[in-house]
PDB file of N, CA and C in Angstrom:
ATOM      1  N   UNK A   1      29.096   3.185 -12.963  1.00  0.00           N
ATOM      2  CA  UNK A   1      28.941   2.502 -11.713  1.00  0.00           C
ATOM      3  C   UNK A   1      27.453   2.319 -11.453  1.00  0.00           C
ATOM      4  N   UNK A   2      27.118   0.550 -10.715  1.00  0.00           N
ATOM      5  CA  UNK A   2      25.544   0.597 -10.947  1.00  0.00           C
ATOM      6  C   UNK A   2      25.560   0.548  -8.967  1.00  0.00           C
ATOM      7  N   UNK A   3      24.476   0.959  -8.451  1.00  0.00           N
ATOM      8  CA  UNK A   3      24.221   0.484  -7.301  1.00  0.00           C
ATOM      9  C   UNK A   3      22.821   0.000  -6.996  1.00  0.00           C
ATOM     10  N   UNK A   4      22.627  -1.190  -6.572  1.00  0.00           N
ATOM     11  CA  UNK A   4      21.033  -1.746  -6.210  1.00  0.00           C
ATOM     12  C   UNK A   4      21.041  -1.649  -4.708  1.00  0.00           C
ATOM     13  N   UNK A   5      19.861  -1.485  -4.555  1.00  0.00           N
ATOM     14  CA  UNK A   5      19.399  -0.917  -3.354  1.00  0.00           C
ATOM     15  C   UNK A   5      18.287  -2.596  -2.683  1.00  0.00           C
ATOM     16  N   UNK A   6      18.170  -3.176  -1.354  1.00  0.00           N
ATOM     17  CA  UNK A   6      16.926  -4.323  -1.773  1.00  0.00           C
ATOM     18  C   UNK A   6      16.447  -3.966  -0.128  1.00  0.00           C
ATOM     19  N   UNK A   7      16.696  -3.480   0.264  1.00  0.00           N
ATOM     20  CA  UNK A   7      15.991  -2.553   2.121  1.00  0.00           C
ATOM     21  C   UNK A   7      15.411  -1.505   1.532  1.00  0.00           C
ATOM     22  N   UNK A   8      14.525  -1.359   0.614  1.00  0.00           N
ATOM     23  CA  UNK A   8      13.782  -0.691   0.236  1.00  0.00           C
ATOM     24  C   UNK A   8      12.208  -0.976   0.611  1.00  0.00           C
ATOM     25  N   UNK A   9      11.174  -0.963   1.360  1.00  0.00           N
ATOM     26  CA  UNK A   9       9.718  -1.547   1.654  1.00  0.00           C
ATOM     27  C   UNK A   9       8.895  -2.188   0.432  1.00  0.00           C
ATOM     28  N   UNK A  10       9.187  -1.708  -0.687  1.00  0.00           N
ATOM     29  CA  UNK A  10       8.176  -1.985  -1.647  1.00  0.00           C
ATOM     30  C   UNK A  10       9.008  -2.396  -3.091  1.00  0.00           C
ATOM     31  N   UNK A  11      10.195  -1.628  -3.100  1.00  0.00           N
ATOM     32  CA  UNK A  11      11.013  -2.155  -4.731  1.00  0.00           C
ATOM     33  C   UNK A  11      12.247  -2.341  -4.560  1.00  0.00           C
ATOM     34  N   UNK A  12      12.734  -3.065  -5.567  1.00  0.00           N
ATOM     35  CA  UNK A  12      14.044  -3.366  -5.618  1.00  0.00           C
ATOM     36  C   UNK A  12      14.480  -1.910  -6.585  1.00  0.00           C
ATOM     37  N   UNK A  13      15.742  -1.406  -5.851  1.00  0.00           N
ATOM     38  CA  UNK A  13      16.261  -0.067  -6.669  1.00  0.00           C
ATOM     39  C   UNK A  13      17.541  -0.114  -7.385  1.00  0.00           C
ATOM     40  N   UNK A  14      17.441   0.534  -8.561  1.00  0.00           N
ATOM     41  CA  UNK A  14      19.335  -0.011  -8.716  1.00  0.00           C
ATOM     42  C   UNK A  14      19.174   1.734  -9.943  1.00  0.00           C
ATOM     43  N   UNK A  15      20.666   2.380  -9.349  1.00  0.00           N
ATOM     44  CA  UNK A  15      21.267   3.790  -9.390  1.00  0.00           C
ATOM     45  C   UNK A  15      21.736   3.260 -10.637  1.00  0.00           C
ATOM     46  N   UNK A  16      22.102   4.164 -11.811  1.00  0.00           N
ATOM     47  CA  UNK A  16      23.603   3.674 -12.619  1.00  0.00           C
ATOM     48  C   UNK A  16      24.255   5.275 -12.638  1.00  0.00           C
ATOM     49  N   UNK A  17      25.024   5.484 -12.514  1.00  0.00           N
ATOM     50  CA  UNK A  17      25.789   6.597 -12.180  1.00  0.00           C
ATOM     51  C   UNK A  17      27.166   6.536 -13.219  1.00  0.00           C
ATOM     52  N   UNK A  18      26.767   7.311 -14.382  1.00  0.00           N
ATOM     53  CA  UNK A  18      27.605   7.680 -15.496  1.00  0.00           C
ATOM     54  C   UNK A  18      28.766   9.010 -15.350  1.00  0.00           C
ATOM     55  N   UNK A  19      29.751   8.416 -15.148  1.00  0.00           N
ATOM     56  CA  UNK A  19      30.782   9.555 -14.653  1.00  0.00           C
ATOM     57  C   UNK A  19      32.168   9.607 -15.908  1.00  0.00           C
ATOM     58  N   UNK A  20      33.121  10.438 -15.220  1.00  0.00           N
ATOM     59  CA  UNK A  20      34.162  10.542 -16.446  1.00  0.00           C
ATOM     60  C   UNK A  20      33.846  11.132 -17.861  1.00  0.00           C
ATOM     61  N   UNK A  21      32.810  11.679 -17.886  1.00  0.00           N
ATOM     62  CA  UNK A  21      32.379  11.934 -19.451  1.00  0.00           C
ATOM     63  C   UNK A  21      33.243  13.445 -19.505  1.00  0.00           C
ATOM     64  N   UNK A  22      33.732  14.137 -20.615  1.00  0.00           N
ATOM     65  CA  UNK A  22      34.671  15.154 -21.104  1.00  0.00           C
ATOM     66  C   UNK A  22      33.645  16.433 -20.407  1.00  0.00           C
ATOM     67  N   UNK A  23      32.484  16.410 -20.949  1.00  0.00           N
ATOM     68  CA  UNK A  23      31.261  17.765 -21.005  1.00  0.00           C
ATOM     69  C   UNK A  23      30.124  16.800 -19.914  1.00  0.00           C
ATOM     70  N   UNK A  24      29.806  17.871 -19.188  1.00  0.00           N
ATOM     71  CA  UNK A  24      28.565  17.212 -18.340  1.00  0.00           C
ATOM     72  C   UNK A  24      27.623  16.470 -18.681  1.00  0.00           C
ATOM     73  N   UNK A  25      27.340  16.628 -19.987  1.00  0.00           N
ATOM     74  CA  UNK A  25      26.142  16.380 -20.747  1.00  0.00           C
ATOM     75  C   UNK A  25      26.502  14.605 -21.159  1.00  0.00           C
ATOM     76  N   UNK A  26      27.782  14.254 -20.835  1.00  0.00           N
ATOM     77  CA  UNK A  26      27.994  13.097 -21.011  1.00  0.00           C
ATOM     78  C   UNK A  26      27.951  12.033 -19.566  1.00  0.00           C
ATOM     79  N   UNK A  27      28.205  12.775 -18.358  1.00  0.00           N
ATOM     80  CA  UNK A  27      27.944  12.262 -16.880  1.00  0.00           C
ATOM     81  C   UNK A  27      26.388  12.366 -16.346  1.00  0.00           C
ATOM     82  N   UNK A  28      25.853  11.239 -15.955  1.00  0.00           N
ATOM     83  CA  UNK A  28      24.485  11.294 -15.627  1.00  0.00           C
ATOM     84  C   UNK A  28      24.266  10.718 -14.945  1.00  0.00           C
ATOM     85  N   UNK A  29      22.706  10.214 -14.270  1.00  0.00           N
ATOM     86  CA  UNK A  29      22.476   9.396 -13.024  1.00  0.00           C
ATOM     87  C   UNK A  29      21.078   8.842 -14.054  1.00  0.00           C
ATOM     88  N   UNK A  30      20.907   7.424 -13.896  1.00  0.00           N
ATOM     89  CA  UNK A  30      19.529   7.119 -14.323  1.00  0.00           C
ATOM     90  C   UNK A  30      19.306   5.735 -12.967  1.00  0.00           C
ATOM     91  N   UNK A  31      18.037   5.968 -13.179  1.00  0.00           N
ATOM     92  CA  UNK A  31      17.145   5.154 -11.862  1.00  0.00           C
ATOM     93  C   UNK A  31      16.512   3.937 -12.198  1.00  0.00           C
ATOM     94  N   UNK A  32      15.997   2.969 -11.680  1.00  0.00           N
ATOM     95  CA  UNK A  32      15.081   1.753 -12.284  1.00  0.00           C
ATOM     96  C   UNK A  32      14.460   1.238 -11.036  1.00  0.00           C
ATOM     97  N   UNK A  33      13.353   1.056 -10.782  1.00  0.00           N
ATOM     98  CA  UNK A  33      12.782   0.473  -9.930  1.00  0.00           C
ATOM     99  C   UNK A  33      11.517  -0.878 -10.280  1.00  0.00           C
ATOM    100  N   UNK A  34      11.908  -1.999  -9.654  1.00  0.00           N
ATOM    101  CA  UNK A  34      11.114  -3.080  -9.641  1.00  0.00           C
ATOM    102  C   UNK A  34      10.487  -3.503  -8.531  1.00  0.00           C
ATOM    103  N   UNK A  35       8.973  -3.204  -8.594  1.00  0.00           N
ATOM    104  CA  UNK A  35       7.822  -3.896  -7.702  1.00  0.00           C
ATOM    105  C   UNK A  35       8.168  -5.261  -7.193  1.00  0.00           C
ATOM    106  N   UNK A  36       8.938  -4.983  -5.808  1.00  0.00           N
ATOM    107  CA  UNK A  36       8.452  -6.500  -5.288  1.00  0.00           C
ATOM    108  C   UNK A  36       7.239  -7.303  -5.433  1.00  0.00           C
ATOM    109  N   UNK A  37       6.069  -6.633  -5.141  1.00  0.00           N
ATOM    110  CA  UNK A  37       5.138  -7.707  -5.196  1.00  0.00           C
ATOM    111  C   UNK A  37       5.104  -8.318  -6.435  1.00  0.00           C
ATOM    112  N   UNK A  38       5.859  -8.135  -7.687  1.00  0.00           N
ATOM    113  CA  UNK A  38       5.564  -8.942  -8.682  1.00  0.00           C
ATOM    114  C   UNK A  38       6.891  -9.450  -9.307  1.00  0.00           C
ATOM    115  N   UNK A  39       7.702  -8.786  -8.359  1.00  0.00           N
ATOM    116  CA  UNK A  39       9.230  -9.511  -9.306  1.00  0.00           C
ATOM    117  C   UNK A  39       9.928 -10.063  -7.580  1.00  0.00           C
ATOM    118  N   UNK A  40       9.811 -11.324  -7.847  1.00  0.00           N
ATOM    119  CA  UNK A  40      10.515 -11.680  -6.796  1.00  0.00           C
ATOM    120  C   UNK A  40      11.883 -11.652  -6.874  1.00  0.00           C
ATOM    121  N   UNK A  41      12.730 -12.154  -5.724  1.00  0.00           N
ATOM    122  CA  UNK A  41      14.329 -11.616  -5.142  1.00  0.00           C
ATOM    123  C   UNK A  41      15.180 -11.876  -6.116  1.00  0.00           C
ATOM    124  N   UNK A  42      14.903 -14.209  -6.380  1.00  0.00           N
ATOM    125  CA  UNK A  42      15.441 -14.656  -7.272  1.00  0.00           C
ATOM    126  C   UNK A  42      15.314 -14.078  -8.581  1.00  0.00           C
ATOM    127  N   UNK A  43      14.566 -13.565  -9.142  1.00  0.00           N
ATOM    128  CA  UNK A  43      14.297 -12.872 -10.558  1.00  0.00           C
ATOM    129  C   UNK A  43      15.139 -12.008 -10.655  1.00  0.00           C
ATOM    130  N   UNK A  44      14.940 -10.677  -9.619  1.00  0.00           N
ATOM    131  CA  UNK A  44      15.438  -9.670  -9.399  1.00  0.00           C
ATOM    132  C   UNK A  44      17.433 -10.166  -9.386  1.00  0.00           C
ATOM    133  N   UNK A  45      17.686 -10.676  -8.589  1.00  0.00           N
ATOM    134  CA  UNK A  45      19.000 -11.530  -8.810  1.00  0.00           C
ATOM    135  C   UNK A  45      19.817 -11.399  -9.942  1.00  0.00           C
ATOM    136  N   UNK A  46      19.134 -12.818 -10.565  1.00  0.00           N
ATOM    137  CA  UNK A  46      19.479 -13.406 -12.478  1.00  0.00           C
ATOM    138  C   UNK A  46      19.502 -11.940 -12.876  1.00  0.00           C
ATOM    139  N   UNK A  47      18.531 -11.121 -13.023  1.00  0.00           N
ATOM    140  CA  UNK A  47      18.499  -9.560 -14.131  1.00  0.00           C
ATOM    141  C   UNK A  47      19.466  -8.934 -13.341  1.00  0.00           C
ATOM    142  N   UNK A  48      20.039  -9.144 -12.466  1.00  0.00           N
ATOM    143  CA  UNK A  48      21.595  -8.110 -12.385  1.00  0.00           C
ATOM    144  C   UNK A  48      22.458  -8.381 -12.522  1.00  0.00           C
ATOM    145  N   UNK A  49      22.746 -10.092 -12.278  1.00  0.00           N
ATOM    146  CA  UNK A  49      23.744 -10.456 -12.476  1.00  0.00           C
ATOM    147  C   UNK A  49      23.960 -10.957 -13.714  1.00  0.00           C
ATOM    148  N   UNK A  50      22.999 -10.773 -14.604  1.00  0.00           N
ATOM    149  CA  UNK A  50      22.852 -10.524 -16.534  1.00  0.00           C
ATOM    150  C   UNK A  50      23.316  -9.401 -16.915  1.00  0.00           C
ATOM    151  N   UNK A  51      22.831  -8.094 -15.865  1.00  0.00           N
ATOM    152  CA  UNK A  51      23.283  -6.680 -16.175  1.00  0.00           C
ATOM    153  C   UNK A  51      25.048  -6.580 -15.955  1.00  0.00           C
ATOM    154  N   UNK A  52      25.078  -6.878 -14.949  1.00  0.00           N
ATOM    155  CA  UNK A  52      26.398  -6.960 -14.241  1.00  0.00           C
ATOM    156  C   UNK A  52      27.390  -7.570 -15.969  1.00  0.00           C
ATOM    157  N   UNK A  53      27.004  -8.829 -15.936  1.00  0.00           N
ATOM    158  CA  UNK A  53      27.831  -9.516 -17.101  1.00  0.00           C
ATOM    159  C   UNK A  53      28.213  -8.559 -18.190  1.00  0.00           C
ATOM    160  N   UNK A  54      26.646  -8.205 -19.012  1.00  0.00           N
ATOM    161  CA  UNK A  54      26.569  -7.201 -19.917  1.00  0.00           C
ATOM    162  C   UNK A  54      27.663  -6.272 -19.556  1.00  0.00           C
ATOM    163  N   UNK A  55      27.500  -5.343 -18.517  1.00  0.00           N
ATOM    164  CA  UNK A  55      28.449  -4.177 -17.927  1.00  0.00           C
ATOM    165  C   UNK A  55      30.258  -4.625 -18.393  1.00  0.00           C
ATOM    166  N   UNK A  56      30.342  -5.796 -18.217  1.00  0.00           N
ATOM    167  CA  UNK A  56      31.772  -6.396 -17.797  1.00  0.00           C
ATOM    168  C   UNK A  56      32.512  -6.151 -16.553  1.00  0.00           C
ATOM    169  N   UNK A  57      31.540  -6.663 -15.542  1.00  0.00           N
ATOM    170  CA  UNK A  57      31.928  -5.625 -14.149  1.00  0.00           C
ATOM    171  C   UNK A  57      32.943  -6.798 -14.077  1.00  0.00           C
ATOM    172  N   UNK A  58      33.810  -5.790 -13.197  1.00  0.00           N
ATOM    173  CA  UNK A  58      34.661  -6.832 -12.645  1.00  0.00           C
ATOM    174  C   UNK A  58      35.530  -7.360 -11.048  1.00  0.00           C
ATOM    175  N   UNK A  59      33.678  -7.384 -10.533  1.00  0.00           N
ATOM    176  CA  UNK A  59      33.810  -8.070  -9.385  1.00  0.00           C
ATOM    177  C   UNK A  59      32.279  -8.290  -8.937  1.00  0.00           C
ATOM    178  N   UNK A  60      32.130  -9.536  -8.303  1.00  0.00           N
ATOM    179  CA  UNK A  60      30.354 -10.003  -8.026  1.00  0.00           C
ATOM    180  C   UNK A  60      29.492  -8.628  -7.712  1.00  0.00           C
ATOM    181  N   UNK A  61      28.149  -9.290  -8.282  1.00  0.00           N
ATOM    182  CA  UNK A  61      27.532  -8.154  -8.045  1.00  0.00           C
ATOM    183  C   UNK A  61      26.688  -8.288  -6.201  1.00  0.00           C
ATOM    184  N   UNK A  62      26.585  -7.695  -5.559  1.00  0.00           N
ATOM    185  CA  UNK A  62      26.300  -7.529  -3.844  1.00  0.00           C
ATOM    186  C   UNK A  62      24.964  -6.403  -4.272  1.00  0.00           C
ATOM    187  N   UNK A  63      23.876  -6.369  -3.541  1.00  0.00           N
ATOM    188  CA  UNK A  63      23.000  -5.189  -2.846  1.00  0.00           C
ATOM    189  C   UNK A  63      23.490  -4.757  -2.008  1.00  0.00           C
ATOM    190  N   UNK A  64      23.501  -3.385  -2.027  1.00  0.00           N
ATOM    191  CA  UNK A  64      23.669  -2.086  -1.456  1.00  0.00           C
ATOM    192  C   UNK A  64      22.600  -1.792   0.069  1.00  0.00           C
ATOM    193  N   UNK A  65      22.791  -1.200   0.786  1.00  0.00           N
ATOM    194  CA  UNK A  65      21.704  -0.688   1.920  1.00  0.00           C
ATOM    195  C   UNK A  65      21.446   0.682   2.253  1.00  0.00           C
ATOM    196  N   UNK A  66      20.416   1.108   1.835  1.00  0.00           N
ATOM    197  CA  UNK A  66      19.960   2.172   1.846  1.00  0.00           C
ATOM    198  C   UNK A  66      20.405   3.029   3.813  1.00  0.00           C
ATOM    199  N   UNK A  67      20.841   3.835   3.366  1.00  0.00           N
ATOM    200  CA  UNK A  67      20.885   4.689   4.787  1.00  0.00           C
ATOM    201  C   UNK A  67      19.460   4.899   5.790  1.00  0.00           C
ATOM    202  N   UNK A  68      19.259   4.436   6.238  1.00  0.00           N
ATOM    203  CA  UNK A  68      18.026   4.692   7.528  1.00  0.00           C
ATOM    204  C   UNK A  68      18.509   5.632   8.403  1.00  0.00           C
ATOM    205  N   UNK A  69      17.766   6.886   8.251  1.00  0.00           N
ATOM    206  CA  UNK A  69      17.867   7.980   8.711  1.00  0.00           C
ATOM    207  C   UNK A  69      17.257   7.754  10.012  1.00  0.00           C
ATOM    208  N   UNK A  70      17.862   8.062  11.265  1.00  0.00           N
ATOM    209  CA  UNK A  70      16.957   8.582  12.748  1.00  0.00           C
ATOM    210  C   UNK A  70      15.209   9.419  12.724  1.00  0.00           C
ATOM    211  N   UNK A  71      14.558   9.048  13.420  1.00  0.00           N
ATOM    212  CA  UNK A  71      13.261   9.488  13.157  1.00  0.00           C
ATOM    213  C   UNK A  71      13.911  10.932  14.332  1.00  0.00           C
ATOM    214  N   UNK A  72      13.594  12.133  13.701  1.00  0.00           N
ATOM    215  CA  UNK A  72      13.442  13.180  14.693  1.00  0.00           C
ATOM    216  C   UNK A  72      11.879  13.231  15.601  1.00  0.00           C
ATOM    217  N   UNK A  73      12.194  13.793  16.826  1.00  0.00           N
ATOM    218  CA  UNK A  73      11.242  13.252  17.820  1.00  0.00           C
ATOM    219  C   UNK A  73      10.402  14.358  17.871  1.00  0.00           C
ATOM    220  N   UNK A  74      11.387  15.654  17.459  1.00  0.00           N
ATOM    221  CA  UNK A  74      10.423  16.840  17.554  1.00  0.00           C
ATOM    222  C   UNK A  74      10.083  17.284  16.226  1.00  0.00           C
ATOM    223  N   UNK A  75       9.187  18.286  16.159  1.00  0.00           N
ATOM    224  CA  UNK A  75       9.083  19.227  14.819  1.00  0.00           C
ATOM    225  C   UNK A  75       9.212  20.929  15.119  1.00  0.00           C
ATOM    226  N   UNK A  76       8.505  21.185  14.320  1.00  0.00           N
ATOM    227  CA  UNK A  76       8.340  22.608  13.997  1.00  0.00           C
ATOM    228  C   UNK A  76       7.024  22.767  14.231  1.00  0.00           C
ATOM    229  N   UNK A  77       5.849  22.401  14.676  1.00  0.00           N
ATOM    230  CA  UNK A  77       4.686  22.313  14.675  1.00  0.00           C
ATOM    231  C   UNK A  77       4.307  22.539  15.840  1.00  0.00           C
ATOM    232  N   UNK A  78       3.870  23.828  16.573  1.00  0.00           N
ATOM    233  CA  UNK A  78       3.398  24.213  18.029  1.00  0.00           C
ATOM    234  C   UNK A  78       1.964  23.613  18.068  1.00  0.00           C
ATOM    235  N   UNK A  79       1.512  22.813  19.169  1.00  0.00           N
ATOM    236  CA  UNK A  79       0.569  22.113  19.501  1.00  0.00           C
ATOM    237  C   UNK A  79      -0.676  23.261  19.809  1.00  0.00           C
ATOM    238  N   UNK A  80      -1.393  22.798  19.275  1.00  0.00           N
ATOM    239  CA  UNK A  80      -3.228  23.738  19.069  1.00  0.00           C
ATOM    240  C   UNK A  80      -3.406  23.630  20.648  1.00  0.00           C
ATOM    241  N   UNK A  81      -4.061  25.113  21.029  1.00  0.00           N
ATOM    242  CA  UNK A  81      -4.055  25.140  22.442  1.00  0.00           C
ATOM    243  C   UNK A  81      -5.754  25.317  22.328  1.00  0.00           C
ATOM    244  N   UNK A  82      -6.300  24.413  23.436  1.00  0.00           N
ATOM    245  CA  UNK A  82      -8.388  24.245  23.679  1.00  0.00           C
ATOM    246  C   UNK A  82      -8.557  25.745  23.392  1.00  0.00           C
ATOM    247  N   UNK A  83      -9.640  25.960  23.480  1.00  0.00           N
ATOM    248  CA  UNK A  83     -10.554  26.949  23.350  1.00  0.00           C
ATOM    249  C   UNK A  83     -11.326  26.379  24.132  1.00  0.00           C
ATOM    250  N   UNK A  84     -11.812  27.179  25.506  1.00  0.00           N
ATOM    251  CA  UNK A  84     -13.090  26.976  25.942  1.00  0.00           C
ATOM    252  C   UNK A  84     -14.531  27.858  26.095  1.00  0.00           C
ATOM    253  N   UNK A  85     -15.381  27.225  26.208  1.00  0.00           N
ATOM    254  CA  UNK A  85     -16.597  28.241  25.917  1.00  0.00           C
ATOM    255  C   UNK A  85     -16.731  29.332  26.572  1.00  0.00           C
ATOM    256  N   UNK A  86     -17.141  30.420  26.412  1.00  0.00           N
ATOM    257  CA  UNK A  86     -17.420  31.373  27.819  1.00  0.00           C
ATOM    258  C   UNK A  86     -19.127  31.620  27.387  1.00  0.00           C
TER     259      UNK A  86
END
């Protein structure tokens, strides 16, 4: 199973996630990342839906959307209290 990622800020991402294998050593995860600034959308496109073919998937290939996590408002970090002169 492949998943591309394209709500990413800077690259286009795509997961391939190797499962079903007998021994672990046959199930794996491998990664690929392409620099927007030099591979544009349409490019990026054609090379998956070449990959996709290759694969023999069998149903269109779609981008994926990365989960956008909530910004937490607080931390763990107690605020530095003045020092004043005496």
């Amino acid at each position: 199973m492949s998943v591309a990622f394209d709500n990413h800020p800077t690259h286009w991402l795509l997961f391939n996630f190797f499962m079903g294998g007998d021994t672990p050593e046959k199930n794996g995860l491998s990664f690929n990342a392409w620099p927007k600034v030099s591979t544009p959308r349409a490019q990026m496109l054609d090379q998956l839906h070449t990959m996709a073919k290759q694969m023999r998937a069998n149903k269109p290939f779609t981008f994926s959307q990365i989960p956008i996590l909530e910004e937490i408002e607080s931390s763990n970090q107690t605020a530095a209290k003045e020092m004043t002169a005496s």
